[in-house]
Protein backbone atom coordinates (compact mmCIF):
# COMPACT_ATOMS: atom_id res chain seq x y z
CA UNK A 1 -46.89 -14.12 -30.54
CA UNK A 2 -44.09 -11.91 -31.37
CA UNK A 3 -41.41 -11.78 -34.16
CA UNK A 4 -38.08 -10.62 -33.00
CA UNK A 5 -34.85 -10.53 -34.39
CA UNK A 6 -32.31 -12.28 -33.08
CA UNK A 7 -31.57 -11.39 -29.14
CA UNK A 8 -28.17 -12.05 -27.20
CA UNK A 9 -29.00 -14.62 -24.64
CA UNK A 10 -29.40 -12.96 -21.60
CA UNK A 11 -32.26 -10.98 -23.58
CA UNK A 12 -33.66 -13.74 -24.78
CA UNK A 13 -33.71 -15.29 -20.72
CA UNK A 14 -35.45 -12.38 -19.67
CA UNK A 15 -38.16 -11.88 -22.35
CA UNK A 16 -38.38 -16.30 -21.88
CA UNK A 17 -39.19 -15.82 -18.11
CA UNK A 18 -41.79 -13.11 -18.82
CA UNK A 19 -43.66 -15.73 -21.41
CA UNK A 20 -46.76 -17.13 -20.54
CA UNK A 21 -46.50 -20.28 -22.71
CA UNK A 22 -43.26 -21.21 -24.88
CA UNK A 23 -44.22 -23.40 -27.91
CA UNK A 24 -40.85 -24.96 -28.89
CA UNK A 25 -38.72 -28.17 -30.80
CA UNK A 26 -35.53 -27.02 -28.90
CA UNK A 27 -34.34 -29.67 -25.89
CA UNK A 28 -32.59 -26.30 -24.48
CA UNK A 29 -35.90 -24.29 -24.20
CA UNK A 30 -37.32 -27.30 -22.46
CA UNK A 31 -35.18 -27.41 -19.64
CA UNK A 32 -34.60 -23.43 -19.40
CA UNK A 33 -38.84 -23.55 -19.14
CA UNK A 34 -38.62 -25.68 -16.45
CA UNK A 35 -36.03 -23.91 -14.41
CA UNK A 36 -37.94 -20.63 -15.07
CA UNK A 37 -41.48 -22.01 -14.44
CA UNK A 38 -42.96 -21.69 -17.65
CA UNK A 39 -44.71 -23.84 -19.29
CA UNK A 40 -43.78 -25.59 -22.38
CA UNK A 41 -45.64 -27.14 -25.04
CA UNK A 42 -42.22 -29.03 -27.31
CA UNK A 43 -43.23 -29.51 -31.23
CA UNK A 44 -41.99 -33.22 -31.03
CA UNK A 45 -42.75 -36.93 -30.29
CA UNK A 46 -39.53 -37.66 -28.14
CA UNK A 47 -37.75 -35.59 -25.88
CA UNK A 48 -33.86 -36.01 -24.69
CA UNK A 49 -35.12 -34.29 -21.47
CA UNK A 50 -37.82 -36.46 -19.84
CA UNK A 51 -37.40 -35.08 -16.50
CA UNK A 52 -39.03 -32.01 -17.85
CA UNK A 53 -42.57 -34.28 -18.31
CA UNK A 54 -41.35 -35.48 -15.20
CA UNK A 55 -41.59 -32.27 -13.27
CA UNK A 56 -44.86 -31.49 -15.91
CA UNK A 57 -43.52 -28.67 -17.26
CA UNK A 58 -42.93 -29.40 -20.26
CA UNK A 59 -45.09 -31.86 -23.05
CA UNK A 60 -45.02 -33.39 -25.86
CA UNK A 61 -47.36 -32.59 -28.28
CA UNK A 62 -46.11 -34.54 -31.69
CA UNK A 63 -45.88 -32.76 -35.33
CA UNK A 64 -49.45 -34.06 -36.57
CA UNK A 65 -51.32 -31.06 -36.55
CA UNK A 66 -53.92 -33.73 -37.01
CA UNK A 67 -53.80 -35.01 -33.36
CA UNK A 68 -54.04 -31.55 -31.98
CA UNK A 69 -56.85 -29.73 -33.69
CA UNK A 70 -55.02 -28.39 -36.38
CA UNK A 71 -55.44 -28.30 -39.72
């Protein structure tokens, strides 16, 4: 995991499609994940892109850390 300051988009495209795993709660990330290939684990319960579970690209893994492992 890196912290990076903000990037201009096409930046932040590239260093996205280099990414082995993107954790996000953005719908935009989900669908640019899919159309890149990468797989996406989305910090929610619902997404407004269910194609992207569709496809199995993307899933949902809630906000509980509690139902994950976490603390």
């Amino acid at each position: 995991m890196r912290l990076l300051p903000a990037l201009d988009y096409p930046e932040f495209i590239a260093l996205e499609a280099e990414a082995r795993l993107v954790v996000t709660d953005s719908g935009g990330l989900q669908e640019e994940t899919s159309v890149l290939g990468v797989p996406c684990l989305t910090y929610r319960t619902t997404t407004e892109r269910p194609i992207t579970i569709e496809l199995g690209t993307n899933r949902l893994v809630g906000v509980d850390p509690k139902s994950y492992g976490g603390a």
